[in-house]
N, C-alpha and C. Protein backbone atom coordinates (compact mmCIF):
# COMPACT_ATOMS: atom_id res chain seq x y z
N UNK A 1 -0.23 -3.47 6.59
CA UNK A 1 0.12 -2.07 6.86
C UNK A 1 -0.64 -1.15 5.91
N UNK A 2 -0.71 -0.20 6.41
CA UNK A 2 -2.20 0.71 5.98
C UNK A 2 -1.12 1.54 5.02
N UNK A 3 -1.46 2.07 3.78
CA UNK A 3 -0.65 3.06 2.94
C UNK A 3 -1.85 3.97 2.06
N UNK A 4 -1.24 4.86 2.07
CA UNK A 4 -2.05 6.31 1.20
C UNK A 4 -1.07 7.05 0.50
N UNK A 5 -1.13 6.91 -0.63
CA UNK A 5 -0.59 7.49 -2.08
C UNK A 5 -1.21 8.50 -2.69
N UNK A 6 -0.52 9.54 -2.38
CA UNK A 6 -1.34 10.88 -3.26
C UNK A 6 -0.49 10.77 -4.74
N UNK A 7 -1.60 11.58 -5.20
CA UNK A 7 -1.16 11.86 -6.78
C UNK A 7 -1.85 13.23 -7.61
N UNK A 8 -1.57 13.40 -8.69
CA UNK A 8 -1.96 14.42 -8.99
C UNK A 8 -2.15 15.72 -9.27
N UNK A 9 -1.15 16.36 -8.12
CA UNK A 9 -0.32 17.77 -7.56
C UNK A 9 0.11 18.27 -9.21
N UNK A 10 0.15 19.58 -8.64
CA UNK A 10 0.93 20.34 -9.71
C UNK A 10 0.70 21.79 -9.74
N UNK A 11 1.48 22.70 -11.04
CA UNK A 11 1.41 23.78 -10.97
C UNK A 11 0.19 24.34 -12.06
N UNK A 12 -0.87 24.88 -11.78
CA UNK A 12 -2.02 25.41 -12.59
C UNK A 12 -2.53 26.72 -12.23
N UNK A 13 -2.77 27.61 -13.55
CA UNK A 13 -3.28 29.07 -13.12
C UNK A 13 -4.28 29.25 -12.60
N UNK A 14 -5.02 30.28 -12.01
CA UNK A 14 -6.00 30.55 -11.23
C UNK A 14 -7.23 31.05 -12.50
N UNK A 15 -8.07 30.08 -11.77
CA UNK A 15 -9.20 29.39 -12.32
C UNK A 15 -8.96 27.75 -13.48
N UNK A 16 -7.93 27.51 -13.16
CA UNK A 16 -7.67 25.89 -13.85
C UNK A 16 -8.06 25.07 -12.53
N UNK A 17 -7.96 23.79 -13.17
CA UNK A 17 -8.62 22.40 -12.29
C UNK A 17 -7.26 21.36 -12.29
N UNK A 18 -7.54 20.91 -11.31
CA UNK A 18 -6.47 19.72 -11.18
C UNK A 18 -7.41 18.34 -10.14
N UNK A 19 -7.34 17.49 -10.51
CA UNK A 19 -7.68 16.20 -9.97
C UNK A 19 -7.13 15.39 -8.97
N UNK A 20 -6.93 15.28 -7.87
CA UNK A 20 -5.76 14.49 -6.72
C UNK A 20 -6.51 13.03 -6.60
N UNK A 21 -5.26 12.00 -6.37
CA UNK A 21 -6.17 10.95 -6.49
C UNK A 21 -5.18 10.34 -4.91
N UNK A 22 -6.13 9.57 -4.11
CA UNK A 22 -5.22 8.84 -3.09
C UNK A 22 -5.55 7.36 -3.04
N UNK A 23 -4.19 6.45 -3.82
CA UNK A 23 -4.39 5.35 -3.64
C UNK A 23 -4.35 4.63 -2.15
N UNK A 24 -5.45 3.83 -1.63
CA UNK A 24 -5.67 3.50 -0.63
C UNK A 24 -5.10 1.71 -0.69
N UNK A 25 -4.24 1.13 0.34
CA UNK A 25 -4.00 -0.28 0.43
C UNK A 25 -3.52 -0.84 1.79
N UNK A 26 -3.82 -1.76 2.00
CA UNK A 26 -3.62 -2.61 3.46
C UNK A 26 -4.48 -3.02 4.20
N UNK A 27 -5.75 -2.94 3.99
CA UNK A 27 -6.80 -3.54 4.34
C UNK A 27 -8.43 -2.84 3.56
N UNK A 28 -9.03 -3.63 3.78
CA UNK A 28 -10.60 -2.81 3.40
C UNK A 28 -10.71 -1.71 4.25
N UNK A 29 -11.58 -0.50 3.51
CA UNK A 29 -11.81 0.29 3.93
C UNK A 29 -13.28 0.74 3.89
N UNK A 30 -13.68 0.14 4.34
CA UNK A 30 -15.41 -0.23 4.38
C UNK A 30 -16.18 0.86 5.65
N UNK A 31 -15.63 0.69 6.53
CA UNK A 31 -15.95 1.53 7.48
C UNK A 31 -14.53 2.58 8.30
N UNK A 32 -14.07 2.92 6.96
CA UNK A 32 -13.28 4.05 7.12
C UNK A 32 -13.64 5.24 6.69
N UNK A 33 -13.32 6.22 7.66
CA UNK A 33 -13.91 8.40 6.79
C UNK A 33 -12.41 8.41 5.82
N UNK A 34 -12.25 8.72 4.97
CA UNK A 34 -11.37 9.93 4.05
C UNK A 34 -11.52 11.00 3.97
N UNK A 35 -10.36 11.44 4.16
CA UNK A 35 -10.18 13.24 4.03
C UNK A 35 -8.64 13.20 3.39
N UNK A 36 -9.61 15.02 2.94
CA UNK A 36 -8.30 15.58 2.03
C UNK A 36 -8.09 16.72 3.17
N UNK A 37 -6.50 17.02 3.56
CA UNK A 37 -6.55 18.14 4.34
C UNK A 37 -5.35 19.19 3.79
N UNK A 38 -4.80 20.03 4.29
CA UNK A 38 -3.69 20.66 3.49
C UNK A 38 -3.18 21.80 4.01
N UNK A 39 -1.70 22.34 3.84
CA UNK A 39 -0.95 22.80 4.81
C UNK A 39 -0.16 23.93 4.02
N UNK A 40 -0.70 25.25 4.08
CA UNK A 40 -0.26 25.90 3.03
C UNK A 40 1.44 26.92 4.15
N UNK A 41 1.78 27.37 3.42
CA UNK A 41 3.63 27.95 3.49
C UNK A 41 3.28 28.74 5.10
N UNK A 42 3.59 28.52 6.26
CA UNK A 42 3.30 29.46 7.54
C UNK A 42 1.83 29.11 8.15
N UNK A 43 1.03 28.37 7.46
CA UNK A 43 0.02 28.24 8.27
C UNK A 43 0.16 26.27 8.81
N UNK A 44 -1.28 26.54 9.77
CA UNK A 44 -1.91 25.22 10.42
C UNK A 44 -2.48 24.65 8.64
N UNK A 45 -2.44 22.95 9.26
CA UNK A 45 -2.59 22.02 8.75
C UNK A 45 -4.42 22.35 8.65
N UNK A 46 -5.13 21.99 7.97
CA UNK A 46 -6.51 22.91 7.66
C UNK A 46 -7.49 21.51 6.85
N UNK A 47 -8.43 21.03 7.12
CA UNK A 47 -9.75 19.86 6.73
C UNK A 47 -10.28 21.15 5.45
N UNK A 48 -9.85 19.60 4.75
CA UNK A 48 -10.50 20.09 3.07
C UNK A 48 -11.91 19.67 2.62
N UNK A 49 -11.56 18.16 2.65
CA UNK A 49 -13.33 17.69 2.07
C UNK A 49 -12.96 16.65 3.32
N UNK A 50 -14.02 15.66 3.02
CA UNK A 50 -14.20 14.49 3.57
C UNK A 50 -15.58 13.65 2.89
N UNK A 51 -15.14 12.54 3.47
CA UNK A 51 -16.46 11.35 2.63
C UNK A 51 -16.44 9.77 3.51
N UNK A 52 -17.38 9.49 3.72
CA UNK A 52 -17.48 8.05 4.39
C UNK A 52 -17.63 7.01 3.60
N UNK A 53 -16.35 6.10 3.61
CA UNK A 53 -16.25 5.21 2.10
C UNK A 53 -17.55 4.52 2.51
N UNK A 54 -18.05 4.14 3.13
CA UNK A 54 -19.47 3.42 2.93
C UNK A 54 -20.70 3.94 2.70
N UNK A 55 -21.57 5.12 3.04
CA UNK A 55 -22.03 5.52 2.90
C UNK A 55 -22.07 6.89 1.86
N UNK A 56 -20.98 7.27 1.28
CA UNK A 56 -20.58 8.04 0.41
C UNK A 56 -21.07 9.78 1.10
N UNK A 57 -21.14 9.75 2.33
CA UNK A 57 -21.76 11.36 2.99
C UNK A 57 -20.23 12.37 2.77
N UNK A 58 -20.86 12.99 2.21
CA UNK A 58 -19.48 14.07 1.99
C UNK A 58 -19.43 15.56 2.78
N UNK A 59 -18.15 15.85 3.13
CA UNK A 59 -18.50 17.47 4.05
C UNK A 59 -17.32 18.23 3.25
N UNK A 60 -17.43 19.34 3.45
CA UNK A 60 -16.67 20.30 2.54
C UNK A 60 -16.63 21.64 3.83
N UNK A 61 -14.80 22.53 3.63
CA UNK A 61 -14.64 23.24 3.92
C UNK A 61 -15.43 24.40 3.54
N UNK A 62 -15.58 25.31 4.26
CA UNK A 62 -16.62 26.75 3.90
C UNK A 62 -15.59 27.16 2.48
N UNK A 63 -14.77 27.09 2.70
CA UNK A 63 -13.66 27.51 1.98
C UNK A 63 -13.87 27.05 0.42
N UNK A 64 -13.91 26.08 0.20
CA UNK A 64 -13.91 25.26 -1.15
C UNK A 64 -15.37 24.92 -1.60
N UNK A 65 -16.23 25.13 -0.53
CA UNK A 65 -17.71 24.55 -1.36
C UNK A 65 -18.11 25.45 -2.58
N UNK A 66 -18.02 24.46 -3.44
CA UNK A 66 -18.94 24.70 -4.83
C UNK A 66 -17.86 24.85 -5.90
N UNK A 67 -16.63 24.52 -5.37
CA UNK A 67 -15.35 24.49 -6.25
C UNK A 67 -14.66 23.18 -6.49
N UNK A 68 -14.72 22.34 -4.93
CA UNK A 68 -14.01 21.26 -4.79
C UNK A 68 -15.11 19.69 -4.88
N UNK A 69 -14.88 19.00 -5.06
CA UNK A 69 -15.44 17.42 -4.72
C UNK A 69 -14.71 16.49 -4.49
N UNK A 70 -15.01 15.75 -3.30
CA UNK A 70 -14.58 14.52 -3.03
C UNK A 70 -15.50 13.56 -3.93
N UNK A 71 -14.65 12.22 -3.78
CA UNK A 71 -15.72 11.64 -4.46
C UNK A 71 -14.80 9.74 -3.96
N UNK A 72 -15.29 8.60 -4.12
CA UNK A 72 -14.25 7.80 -3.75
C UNK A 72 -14.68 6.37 -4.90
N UNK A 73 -14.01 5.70 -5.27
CA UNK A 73 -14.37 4.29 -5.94
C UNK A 73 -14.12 3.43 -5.11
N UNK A 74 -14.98 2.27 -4.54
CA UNK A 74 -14.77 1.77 -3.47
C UNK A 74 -13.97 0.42 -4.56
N UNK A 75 -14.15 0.28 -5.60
CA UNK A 75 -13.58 -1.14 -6.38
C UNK A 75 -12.07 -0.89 -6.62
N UNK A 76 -11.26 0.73 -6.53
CA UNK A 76 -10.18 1.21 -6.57
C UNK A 76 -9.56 1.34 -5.67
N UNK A 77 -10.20 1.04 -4.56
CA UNK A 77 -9.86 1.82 -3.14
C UNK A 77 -9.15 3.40 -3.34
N UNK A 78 -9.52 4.04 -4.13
CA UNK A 78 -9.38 5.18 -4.04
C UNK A 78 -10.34 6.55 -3.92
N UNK A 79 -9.49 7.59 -3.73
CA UNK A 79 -10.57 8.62 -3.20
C UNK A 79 -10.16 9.96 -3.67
N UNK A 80 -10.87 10.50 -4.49
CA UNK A 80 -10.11 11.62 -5.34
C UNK A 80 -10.71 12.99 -4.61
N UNK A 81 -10.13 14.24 -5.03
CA UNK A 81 -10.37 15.42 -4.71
C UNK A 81 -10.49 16.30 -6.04
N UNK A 82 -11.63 16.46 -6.76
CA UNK A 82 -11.05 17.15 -8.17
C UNK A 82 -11.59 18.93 -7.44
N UNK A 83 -10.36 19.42 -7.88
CA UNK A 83 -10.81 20.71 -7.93
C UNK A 83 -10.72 22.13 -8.82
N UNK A 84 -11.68 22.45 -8.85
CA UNK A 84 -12.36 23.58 -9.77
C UNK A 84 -11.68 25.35 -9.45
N UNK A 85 -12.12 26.00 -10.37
CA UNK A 85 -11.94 27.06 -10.33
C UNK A 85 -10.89 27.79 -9.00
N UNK A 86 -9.67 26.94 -9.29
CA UNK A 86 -8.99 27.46 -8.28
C UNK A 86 -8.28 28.99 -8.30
N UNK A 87 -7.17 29.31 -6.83
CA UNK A 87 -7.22 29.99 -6.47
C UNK A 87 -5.95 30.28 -5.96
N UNK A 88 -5.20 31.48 -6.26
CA UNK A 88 -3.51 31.35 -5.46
C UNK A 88 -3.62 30.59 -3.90
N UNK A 89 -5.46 31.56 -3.21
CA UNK A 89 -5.14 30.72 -1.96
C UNK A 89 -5.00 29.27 -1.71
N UNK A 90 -5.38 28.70 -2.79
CA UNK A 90 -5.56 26.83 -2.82
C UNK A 90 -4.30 26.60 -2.80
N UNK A 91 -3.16 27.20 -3.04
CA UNK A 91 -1.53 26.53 -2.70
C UNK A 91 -1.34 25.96 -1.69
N UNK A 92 -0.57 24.37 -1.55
CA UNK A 92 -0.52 23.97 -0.31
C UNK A 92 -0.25 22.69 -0.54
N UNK A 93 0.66 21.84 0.09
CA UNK A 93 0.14 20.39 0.13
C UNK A 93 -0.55 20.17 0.67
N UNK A 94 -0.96 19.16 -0.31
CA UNK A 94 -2.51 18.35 0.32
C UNK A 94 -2.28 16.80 0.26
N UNK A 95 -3.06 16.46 1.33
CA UNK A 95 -2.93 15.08 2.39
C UNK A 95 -4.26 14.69 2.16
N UNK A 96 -3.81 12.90 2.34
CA UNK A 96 -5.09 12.13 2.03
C UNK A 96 -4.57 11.59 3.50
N UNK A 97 -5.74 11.22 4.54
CA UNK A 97 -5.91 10.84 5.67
C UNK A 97 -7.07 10.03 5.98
N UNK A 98 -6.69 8.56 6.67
CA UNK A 98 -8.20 7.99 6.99
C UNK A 98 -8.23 7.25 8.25
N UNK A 99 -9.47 7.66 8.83
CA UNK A 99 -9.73 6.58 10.38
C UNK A 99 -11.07 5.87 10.00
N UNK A 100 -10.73 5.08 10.75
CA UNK A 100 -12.05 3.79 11.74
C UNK A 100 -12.91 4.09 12.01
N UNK A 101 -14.20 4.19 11.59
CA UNK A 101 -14.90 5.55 12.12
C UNK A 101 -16.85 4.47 11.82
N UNK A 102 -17.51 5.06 12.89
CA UNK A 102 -18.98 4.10 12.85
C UNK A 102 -19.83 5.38 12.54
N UNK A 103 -19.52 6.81 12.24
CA UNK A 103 -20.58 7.40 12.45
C UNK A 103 -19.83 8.08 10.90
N UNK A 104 -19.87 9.50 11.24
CA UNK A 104 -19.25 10.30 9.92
C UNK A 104 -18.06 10.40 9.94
N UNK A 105 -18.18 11.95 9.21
CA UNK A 105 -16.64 12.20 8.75
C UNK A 105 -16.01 13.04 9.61
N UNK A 106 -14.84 13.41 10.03
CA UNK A 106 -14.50 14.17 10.99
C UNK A 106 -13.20 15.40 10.55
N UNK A 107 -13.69 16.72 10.84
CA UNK A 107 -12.64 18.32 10.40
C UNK A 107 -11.36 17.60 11.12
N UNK A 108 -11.31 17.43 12.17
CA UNK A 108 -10.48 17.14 13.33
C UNK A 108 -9.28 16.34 12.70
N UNK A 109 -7.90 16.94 12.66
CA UNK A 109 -6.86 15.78 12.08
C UNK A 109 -6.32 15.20 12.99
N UNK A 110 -6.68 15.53 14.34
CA UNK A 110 -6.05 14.63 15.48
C UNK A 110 -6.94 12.94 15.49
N UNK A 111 -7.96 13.03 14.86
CA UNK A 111 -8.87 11.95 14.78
C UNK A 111 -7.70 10.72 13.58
N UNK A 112 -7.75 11.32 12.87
CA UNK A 112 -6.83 10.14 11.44
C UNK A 112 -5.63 9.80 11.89
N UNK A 113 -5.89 8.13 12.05
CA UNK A 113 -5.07 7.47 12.18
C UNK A 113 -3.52 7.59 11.08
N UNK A 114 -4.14 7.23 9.84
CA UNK A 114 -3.42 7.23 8.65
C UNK A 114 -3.04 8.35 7.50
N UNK A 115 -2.15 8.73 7.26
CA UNK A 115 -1.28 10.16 6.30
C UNK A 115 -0.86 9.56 5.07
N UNK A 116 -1.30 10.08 4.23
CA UNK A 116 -0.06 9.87 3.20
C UNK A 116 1.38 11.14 2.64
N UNK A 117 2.16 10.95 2.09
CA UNK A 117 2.94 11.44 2.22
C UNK A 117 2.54 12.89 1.57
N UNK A 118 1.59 13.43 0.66
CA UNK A 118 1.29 15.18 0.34
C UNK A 118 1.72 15.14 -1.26
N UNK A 119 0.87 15.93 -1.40
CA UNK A 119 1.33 16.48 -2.81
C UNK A 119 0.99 17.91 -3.09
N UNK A 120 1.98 18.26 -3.84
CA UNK A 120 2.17 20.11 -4.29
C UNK A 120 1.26 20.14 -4.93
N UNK A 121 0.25 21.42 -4.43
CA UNK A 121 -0.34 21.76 -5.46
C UNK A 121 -0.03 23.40 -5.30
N UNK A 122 0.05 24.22 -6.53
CA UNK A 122 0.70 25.33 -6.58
C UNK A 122 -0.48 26.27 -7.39
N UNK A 123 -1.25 27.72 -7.21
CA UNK A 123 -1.91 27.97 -7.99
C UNK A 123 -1.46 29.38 -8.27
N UNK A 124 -0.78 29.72 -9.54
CA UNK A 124 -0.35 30.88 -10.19
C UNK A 124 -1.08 31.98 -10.56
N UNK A 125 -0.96 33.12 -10.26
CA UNK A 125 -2.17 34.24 -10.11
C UNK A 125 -1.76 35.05 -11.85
């Protein structure tokens, strides 16, 4: 059985950094995409980063480029999100999600098979 463990969440002022980490377990994930996605108070569920654990190709929201990075350890099976110079708008839980995938990474959350349960992240103005 496939499991995704977020970690990391918390409350930090605007322009602090916080690190999310999603432990990945239940099978190899060799030719699986990861994504971080996230669901802030009244809005849609919204594609954060993404990365192809095998090929390491990464895509980033318009939103977060040049603030956020994915990044993944394939010997950890994990896949972190560190992010930079944040922003009240960055409030939201955020979700680690992964599918089966032969090509890239995909915005689309109807595509990911697998959720993990979210973590708070809160950014104080």
């Amino acid at each position: 059985q496939v499991q995704l463990v977020e970690s990391g969440g918390g409350l930090v002022q605007a322009g602090g950094s916080l690190r999310l980490s999603c432990a990945a377990s239940g099978r190899t994930f060799w030719n699986y995409a990861m994504a971080w996605f996230r669901r802030a108070p009244g809005k849609e569920r919204e594609f954060v980063a993404g990365v192809r654990w095998s090929g390491g190709s990464t895509y980033y929201a318009d939103s977060v480029k040049g603030r956020f990075t994915i990044s993944r350890d394939n010997a950890k099976n994990t896949v972190y999100l560190q992010m930079n110079s944040l922003k009240p708008g960055d409030t939201a839980v955020y979700y680690c999600a992964a599918y089966q995938s032969n090509g890239g990474s995909s915005s689309n959350p109807n595509h990911y098979d697998y959720w993990g349960q979210g973590t708070q992240v809160t950014v104080s103005s």
